[in-house]
Protein backbone atom coordinates (compact mmCIF):
# COMPACT_ATOMS: atom_id res chain seq x y z
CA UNK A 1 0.00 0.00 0.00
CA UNK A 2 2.58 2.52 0.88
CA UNK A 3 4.28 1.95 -2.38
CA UNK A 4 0.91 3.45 -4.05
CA UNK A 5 0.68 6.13 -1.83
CA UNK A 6 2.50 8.62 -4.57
CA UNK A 7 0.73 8.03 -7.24
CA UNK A 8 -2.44 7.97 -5.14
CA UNK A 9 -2.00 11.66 -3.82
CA UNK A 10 -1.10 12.66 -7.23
CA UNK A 11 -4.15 11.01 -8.44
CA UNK A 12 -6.34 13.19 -5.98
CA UNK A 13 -6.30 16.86 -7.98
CA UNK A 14 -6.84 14.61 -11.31
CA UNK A 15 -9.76 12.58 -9.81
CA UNK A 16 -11.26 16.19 -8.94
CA UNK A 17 -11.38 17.87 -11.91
CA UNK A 18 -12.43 14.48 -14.49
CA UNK A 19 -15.17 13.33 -12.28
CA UNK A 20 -18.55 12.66 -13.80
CA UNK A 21 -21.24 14.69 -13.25
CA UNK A 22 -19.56 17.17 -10.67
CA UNK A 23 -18.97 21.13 -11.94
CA UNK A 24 -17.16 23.75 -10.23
CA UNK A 25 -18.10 26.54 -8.30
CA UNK A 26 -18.49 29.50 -10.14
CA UNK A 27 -15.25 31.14 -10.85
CA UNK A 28 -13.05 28.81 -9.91
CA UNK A 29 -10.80 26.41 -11.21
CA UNK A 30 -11.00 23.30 -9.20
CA UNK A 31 -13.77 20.61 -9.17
CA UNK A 32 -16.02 19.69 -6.90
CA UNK A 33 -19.60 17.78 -6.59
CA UNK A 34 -22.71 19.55 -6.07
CA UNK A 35 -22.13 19.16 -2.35
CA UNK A 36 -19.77 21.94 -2.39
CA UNK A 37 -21.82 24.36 -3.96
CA UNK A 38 -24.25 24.85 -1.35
CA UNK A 39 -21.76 27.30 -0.08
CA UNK A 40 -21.91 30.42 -2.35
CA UNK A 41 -18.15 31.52 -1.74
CA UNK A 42 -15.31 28.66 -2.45
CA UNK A 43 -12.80 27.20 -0.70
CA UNK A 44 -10.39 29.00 -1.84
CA UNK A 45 -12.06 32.74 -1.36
CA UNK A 46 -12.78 31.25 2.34
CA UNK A 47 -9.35 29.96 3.09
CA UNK A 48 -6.68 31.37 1.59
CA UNK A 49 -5.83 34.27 4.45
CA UNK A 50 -6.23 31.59 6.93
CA UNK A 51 -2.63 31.64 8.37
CA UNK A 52 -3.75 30.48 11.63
CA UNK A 53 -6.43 28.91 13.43
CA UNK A 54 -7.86 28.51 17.39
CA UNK A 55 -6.22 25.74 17.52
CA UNK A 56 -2.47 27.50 17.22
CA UNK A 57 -0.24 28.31 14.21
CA UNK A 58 -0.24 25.99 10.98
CA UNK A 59 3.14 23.76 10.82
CA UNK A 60 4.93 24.95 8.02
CA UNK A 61 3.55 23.25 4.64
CA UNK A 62 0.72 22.00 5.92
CA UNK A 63 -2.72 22.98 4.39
CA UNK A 64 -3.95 26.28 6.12
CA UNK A 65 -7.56 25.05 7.74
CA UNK A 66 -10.62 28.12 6.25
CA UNK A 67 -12.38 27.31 9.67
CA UNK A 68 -12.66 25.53 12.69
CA UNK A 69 -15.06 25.37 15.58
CA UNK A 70 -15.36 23.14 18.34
CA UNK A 71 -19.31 22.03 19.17
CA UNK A 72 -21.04 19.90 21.76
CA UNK A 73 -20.77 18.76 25.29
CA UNK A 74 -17.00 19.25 26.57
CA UNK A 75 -17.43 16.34 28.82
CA UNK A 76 -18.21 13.85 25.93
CA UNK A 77 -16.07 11.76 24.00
CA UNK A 78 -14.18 14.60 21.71
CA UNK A 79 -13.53 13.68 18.10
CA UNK A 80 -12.38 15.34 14.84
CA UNK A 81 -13.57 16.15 11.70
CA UNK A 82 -12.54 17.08 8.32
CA UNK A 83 -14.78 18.82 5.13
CA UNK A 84 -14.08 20.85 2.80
CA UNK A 85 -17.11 22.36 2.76
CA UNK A 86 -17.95 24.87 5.94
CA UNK A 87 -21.36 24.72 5.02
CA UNK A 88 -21.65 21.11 5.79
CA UNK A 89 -19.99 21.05 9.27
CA UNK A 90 -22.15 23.81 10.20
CA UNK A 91 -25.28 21.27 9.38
CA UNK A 92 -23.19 18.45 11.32
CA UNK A 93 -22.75 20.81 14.31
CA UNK A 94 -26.53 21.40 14.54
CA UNK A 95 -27.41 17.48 14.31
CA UNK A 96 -23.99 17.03 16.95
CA UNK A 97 -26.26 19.27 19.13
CA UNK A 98 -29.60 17.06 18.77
CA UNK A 99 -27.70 13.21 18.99
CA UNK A 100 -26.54 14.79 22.48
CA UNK A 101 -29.90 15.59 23.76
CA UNK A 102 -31.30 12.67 22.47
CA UNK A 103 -28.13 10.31 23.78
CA UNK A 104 -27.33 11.89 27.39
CA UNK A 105 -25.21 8.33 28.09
CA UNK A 106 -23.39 9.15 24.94
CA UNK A 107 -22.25 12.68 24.42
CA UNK A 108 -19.56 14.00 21.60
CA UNK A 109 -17.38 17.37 21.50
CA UNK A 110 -16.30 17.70 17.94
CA UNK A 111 -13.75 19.58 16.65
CA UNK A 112 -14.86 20.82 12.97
CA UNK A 113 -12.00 22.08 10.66
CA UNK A 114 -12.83 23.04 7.11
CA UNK A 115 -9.89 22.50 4.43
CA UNK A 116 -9.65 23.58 0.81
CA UNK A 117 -10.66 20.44 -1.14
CA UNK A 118 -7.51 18.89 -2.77
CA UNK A 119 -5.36 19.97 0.50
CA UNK A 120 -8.21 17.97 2.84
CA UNK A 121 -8.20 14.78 0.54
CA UNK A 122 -4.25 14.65 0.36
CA UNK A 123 -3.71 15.36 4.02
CA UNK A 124 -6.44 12.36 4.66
CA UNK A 125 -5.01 10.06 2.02
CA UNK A 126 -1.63 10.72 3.77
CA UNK A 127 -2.73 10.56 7.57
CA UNK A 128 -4.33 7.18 6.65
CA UNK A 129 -1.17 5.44 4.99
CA UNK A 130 0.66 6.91 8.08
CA UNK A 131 -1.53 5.29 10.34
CA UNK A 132 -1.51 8.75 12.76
CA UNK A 133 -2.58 12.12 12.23
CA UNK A 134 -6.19 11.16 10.85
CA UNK A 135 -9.43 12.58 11.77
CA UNK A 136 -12.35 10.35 13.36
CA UNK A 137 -14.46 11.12 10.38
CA UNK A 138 -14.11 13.10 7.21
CA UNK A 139 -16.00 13.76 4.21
CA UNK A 140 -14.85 12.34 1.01
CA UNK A 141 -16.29 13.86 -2.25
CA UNK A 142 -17.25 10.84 -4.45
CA UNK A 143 -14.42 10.95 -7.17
CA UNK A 144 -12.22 10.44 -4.09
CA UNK A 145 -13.45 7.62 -2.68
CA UNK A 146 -12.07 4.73 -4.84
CA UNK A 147 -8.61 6.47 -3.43
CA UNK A 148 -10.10 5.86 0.50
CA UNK A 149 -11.69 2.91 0.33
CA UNK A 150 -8.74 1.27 -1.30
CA UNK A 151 -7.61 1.25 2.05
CA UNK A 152 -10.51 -0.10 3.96
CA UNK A 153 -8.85 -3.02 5.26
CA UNK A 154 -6.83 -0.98 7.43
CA UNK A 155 -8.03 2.85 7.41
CA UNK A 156 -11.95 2.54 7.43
CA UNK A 157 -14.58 1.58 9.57
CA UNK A 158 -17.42 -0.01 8.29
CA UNK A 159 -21.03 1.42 8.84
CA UNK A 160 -23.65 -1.49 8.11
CA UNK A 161 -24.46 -2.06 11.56
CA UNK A 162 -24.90 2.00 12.08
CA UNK A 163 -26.98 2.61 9.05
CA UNK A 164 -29.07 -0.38 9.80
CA UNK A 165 -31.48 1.27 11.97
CA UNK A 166 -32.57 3.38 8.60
CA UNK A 167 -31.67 1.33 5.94
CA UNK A 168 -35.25 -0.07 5.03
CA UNK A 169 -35.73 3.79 3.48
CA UNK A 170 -32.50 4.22 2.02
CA UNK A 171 -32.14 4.55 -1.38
CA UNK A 172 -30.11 1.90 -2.10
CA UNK A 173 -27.90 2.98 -5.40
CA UNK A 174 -26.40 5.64 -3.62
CA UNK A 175 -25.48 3.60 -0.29
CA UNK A 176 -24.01 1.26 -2.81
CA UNK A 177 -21.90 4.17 -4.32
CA UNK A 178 -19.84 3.95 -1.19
CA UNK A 179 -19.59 0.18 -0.54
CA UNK A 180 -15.90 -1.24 -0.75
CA UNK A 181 -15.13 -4.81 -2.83
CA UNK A 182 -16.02 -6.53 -0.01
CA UNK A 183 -19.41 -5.56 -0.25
CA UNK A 184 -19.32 -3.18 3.05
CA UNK A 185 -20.59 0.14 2.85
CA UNK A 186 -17.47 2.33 4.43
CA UNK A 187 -19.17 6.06 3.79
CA UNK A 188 -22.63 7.89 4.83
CA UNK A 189 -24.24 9.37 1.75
CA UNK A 190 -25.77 13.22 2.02
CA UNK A 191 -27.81 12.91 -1.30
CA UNK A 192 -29.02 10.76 -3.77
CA UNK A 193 -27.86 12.87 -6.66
CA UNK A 194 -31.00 11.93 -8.86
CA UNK A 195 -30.79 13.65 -12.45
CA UNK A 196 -33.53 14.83 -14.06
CA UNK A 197 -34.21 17.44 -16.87
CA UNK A 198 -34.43 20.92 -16.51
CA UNK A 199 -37.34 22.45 -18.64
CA UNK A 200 -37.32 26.20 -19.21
CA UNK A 201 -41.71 25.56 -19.63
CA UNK A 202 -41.82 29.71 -19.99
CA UNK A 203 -39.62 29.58 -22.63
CA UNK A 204 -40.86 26.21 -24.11
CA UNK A 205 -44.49 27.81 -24.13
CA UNK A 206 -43.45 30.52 -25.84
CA UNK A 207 -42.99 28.37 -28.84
CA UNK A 208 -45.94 26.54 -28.58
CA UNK A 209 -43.71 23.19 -26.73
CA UNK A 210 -45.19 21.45 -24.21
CA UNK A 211 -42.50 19.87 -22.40
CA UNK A 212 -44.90 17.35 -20.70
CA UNK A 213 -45.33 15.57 -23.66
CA UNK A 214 -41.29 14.19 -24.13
CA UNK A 215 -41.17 10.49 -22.51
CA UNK A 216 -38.53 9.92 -25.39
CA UNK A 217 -35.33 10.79 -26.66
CA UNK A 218 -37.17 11.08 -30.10
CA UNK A 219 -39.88 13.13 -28.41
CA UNK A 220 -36.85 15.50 -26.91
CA UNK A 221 -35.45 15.74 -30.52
CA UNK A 222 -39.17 16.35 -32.31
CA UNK A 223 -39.34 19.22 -29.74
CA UNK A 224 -35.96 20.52 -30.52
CA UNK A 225 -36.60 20.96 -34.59
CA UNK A 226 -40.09 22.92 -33.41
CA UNK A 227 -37.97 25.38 -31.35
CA UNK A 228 -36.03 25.66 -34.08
CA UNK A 229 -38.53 26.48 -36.55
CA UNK A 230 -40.25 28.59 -34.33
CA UNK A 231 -37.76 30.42 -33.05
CA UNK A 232 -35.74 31.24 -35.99
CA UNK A 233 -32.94 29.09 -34.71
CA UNK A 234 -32.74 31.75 -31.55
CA UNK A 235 -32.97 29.34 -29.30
CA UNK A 236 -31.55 25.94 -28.99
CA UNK A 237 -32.99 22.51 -26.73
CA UNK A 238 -30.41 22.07 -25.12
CA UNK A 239 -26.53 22.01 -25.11
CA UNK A 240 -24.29 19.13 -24.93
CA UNK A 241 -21.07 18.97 -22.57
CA UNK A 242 -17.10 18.20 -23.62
CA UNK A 243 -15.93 18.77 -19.82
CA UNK A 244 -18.66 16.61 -18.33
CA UNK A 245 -20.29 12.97 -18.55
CA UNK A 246 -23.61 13.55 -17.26
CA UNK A 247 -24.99 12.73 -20.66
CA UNK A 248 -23.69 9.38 -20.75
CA UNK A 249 -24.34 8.54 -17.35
CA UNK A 250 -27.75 9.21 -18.13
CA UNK A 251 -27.96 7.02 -21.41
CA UNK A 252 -25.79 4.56 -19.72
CA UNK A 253 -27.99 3.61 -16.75
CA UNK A 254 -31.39 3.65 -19.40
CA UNK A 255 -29.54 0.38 -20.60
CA UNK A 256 -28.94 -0.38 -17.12
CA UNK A 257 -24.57 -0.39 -18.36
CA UNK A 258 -21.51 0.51 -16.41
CA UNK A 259 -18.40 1.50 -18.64
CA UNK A 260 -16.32 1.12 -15.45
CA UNK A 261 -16.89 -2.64 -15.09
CA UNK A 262 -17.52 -2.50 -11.25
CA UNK A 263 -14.93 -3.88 -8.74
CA UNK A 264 -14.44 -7.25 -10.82
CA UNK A 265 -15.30 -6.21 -13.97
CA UNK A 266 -12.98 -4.81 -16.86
CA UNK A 267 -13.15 -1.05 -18.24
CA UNK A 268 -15.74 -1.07 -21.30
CA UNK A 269 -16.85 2.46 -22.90
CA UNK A 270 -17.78 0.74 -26.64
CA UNK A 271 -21.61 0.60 -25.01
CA UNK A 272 -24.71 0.47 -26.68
CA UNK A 273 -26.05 3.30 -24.50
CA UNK A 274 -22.69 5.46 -25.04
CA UNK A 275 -22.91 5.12 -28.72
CA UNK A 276 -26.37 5.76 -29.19
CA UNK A 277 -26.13 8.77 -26.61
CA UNK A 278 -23.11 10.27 -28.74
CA UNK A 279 -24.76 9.74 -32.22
CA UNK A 280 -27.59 11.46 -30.88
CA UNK A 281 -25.99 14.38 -29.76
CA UNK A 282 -23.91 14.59 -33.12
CA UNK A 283 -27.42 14.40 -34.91
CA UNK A 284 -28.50 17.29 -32.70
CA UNK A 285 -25.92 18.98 -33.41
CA UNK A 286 -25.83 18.92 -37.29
CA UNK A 287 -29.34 19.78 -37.26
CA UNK A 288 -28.33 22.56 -34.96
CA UNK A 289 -30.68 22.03 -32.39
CA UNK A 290 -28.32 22.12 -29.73
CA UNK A 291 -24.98 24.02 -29.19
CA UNK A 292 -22.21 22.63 -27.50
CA UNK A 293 -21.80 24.26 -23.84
CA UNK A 294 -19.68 27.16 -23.30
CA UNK A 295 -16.83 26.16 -21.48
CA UNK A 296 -17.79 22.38 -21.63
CA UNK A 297 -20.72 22.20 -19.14
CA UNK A 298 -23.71 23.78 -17.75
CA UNK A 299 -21.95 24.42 -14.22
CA UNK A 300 -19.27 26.94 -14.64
CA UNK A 301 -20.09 30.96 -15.22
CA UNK A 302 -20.56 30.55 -18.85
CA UNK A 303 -22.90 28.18 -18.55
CA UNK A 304 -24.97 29.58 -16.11
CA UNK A 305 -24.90 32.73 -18.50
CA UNK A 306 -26.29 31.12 -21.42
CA UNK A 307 -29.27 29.49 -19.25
CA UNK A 308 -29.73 33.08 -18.63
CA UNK A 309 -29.46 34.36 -21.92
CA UNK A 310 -32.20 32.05 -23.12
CA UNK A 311 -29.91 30.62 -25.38
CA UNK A 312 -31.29 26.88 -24.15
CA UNK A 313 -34.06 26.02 -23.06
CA UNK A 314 -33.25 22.35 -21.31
CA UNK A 315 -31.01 20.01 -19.83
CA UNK A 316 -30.38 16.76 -17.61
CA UNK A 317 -28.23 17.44 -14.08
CA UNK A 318 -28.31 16.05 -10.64
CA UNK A 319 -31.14 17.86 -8.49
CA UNK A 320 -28.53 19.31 -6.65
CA UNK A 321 -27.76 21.55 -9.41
CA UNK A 322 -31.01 23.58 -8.00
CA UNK A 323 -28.72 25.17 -5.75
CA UNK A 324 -26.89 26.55 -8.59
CA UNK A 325 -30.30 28.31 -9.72
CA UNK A 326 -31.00 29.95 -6.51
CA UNK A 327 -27.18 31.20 -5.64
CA UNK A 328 -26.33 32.23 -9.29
CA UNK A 329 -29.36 33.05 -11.63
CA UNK A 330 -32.58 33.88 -9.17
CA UNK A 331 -34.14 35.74 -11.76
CA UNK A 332 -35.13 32.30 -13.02
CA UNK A 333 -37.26 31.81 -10.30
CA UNK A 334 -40.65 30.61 -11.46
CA UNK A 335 -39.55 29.57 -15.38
CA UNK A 336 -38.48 25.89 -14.48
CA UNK A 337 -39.53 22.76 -14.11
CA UNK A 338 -38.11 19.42 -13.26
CA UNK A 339 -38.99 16.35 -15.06
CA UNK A 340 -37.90 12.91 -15.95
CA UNK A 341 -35.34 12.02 -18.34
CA UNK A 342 -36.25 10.95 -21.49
CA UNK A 343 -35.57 7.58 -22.52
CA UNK A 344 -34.70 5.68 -26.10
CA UNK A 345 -36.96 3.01 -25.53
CA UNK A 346 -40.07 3.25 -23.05
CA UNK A 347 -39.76 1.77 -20.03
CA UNK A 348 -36.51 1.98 -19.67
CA UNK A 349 -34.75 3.83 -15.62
CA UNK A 350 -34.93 7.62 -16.02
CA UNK A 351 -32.45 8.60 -13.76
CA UNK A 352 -29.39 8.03 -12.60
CA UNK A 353 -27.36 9.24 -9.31
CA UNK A 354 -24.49 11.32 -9.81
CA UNK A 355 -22.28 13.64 -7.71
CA UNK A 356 -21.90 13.40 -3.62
CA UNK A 357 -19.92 13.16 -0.61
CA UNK A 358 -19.63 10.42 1.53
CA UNK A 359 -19.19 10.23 4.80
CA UNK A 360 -16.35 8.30 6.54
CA UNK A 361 -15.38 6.82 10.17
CA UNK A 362 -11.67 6.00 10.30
CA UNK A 363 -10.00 3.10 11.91
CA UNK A 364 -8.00 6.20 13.97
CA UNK A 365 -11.16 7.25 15.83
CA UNK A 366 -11.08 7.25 19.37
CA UNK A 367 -14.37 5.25 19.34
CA UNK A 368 -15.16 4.09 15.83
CA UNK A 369 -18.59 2.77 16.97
CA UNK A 370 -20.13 6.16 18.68
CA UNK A 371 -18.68 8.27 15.47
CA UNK A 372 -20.42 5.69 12.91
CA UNK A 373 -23.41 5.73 14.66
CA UNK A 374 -23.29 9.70 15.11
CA UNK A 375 -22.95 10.09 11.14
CA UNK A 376 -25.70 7.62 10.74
CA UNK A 377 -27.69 9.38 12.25
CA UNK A 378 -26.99 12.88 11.14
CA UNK A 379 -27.22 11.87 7.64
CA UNK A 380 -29.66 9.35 7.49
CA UNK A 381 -32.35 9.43 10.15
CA UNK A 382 -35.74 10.93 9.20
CA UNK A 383 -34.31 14.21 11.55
CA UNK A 384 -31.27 14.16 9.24
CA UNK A 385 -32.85 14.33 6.31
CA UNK A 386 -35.02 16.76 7.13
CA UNK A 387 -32.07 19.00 7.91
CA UNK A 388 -30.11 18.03 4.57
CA UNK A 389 -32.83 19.24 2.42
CA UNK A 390 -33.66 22.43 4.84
CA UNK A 391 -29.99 23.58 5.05
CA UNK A 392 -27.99 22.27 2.04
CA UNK A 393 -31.28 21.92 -0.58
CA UNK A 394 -30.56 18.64 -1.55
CA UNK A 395 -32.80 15.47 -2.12
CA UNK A 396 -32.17 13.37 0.62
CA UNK A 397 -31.32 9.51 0.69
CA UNK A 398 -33.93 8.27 3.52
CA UNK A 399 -37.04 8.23 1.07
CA UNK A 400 -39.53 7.58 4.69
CA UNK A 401 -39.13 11.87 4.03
CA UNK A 402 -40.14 12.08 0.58
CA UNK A 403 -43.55 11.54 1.45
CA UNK A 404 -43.96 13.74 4.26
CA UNK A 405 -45.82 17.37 2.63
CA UNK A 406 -45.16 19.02 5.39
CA UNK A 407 -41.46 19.18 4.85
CA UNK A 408 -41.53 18.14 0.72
CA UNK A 409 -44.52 20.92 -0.28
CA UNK A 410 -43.41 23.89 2.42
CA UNK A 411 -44.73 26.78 0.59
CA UNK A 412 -41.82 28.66 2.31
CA UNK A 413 -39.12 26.29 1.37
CA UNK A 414 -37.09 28.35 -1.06
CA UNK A 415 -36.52 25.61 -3.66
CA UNK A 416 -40.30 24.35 -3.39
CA UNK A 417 -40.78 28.48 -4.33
CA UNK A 418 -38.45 28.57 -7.08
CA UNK A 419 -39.65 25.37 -10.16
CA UNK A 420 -42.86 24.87 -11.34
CA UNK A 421 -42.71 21.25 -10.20
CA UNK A 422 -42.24 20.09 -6.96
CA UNK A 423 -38.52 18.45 -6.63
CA UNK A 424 -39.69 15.57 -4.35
CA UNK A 425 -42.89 14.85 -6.68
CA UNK A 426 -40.46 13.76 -9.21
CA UNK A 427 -38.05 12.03 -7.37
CA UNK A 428 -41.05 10.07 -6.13
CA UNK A 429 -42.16 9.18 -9.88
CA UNK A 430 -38.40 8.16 -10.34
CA UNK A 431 -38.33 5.79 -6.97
CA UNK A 432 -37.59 2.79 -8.64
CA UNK A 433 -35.74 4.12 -11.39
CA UNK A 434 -32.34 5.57 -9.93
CA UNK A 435 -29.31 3.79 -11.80
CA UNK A 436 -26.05 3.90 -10.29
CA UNK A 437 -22.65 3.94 -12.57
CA UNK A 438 -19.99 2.81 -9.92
CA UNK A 439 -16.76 4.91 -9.15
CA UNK A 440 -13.67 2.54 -8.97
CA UNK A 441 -10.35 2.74 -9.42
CA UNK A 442 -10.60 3.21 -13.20
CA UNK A 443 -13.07 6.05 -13.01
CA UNK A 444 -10.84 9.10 -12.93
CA UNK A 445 -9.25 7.66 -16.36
CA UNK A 446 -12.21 7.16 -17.95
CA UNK A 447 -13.46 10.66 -16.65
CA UNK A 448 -10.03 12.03 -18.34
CA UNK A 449 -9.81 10.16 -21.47
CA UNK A 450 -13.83 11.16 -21.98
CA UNK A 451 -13.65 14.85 -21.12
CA UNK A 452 -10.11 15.67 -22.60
CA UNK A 453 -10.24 14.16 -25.73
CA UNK A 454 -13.00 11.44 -26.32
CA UNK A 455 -16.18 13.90 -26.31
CA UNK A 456 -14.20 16.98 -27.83
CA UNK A 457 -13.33 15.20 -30.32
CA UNK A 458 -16.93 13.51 -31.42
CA UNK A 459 -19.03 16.69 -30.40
CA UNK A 460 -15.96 19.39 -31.54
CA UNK A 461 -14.70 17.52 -34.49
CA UNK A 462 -17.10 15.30 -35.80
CA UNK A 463 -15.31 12.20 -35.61
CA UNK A 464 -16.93 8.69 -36.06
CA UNK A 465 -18.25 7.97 -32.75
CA UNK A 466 -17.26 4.23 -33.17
CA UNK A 467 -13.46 5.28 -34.15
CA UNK A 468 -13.59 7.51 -31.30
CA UNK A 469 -14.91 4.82 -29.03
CA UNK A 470 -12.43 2.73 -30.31
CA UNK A 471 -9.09 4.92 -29.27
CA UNK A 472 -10.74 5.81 -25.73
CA UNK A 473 -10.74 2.21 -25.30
CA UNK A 474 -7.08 1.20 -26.45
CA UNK A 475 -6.02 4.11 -23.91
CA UNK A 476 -8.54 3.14 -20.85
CA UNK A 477 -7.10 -0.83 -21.32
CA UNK A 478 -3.77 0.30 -20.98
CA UNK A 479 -4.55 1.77 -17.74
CA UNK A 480 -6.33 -1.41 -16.50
């Protein structure tokens, strides 16, 4: 293991920036998941001046911590933990607060320290190999966690026996998303990343489109040659991503595929799903009903520009992307509405989860039983949830809250306010239908052979889909 440990850390800022399905923050250059983005300044912004911290002066070359706070009952068990998002400790702090009350017997003080997020992954990654120096639980944005739980004999604990109180309403593709080879699951999920398709409906009815009416991919591309007729070619269905693999997560889980090949599996992107997903977008393209997205995806500042602009008037992302409405284009507010995916053939799974942190307890922790069962319960208990979606806005993994309309349909609940559709009357229609495409070892070189050259080069430059298929594959198997 320590041999790896190199090329592991190296891996991290890579594994950041090619991961499916996650966009940066507005204005700034690293990746993250939609987790991070619940905070409207980055990591960065918040941390750079930090030169020291209540806890004394930062050792010379370590990361510089953008906050910490200590929380909870200073005669309890005291633990630490690591985020990279300050946002999300402040929601841990508030559920620290209620597992005390509710656990007298069982009390935690826990020291909260918020890192940029490449310096908090490498400083984990190299704290765990070390066997000292790591926290009692951290969170670990997905594209990071094949790089943790490749130590999970030795650095994690597992949580089965924590989450097993809840797991009846869990949804169970994204517990699965952090499960090791051995089948454990080794990190607490805060969402289940469902994607669905954003529908500009004002704009849509504009032009006479009813966006009710799509159940199909054909039925998304018979819309997209009426906007174009009626519209001049003004405005465009949708736009398709270079920098991002949303799309083909999407298509890939309709055929219920996994270019990744699992834990035992080998590395496969010459899919039926990719290729008919990548064929249709060149078709779309030539018949210029979409545009390709300025800057590669819909979640940088360009892209939320051209949503703005009008220049589109749909696309598929995670339902945490309604975050990204409400902190960087409000004046949407009221225009949008959430749907299913379409689908190439009906009755085909019209969603898929993408994006997310995990939450894990490691084999360091003072008592790796109490902090498991703390992050259990902060994440996934019915009182958890209800915090995730009050505070961070995003749709929760314990589905017992899905149903409840006095938390889902809270005509004060800004993001209930801002679509047309309700976000949890959707995810409810999609239950059953949430694919997962597991993140492995491979992933990150899949993620960069796809979003550096394979999709620039088919969307871009027109190239054969099949040839270009072909030579992602012959680099991918090298990697194997």
């Amino acid at each position: 293991m320590k041999k790896k440990l190199l090329a592991t850390i190296l891996s991290v800022a890579l594994t950041a920036s090619m991961l499916a399905g996650c966009g940066s923050n507005a204005g700034t250059s690293g990746t993250t998941t939609g987790d991070a983005a619940a905070e409207t300044t980055t990591e960065a912004e918040a941390g750079d001046d930090a030169a020291a911290t209540e806890e004394g002066e930062v050792a010379e070359g370590e990361a510089a911590p953008a906050a910490v706070t200590t929380v909870g009952d200073p005669n309890g068990t005291h633990m630490e933990m690591w985020s990279f998002v300050e946002l999300h400790n402040t929601f841990y702090a508030s559920m620290l607060e209620k597992w005390n009350a509710e656990n007298p017997d069982r009390t935690i003080e826990i020291t909260f320290t918020t890192y940029p997020y490449a310096d908090m992954h490498t400083k984990l990654l190299t704290s765990l190999n070390a066997g000292t120096g790591a926290p009692d639980l951290c969170d670990v944005e997905v594209g990071q966690f094949p790089n943790v739980v490749a130590g999970m004999d030795t650095w994690l604990y597992p949580l089965d026996d924590a989450l097993a109180p809840y797991a009846a309403d869990l949804v169970q593709a994204r517990l699965d998303t952090y499960a090791g080879a051995d089948g454990k699951h080794y990190g607490a999920p805060t969402h289940v990343g469902a994607t669905v398709m954003y529908y500009n409906a004002e704009l849509l009815e504009s032009y006479g489109i009813d966006y009710t009416t799509i159940k199909t991919w054909d039925d998304y591309t018979a819309a997209g040659e009426k906007l174009k007729e009626a519209s001049d070619g003004k405005v465009m269905l949708t736009s398709v991503d270079t920098a991002g693999v949303d799309w083909m997560w999407v298509a890939m889980a309709e055929y219920g595929e996994d270019w990744t090949g699992g834990f035992d599996g080998s590395a496969n992107v010459q899919l039926e799903s990719v290729k008919n997903m990548l064929t249709m977008q060149q078709g779309w393209l030539d018949s210029g009903i979409a545009m390709v997205s300025p800057d590669g995806h819909v979640d940088l500042e360009a892209g939320f520009q051209n949503i703005l602009d009008g220049n589109i008037a749909s696309f598929p992302k995670a339902l945490w992307y309604m975050s990204r409405f409400l902190n960087y284009m409000p004046e949407e507010a009221g225009k949008w509405a959430l749907a299913p995916c379409p689908v190439f053939e009906a009755g085909q799974p019209r969603s898929v989860g993408i994006g997310g942190t995990g939450t894990v307890v490691t084999n360091q922790s003072v008592d790796t039983q109490l902090a498991a069962d703390f992050i259990s319960y902060a994440k996934c208990s019915e009182e958890g949830a209800k915090g995730i979606w009050e505070t961070l806005g995003f749709d929760v993994c314990n589905s017992a809250m899905w149903t409840d309309e006095s938390i889902t349909h809270d005509s004060n609940n800004e993001y209930v306010k801002f679509f047309r559709t309700n976000p949890y009357d959707v995810l409810n229609e999609v239950k059953d239908e949430i694919g997962k495409i597991s993140v492995v070892a491979i992933s990150p070189t899949i993620n960069e052979q796809m979003c550096n050259v394979t999709l620039n080069d088919v969307l871009e430059n027109k190239m054969d889909v099949d040839e270009a298929l072909q030579a992602a594959q012959d680099v991918i198997s090298l990697e194997e």
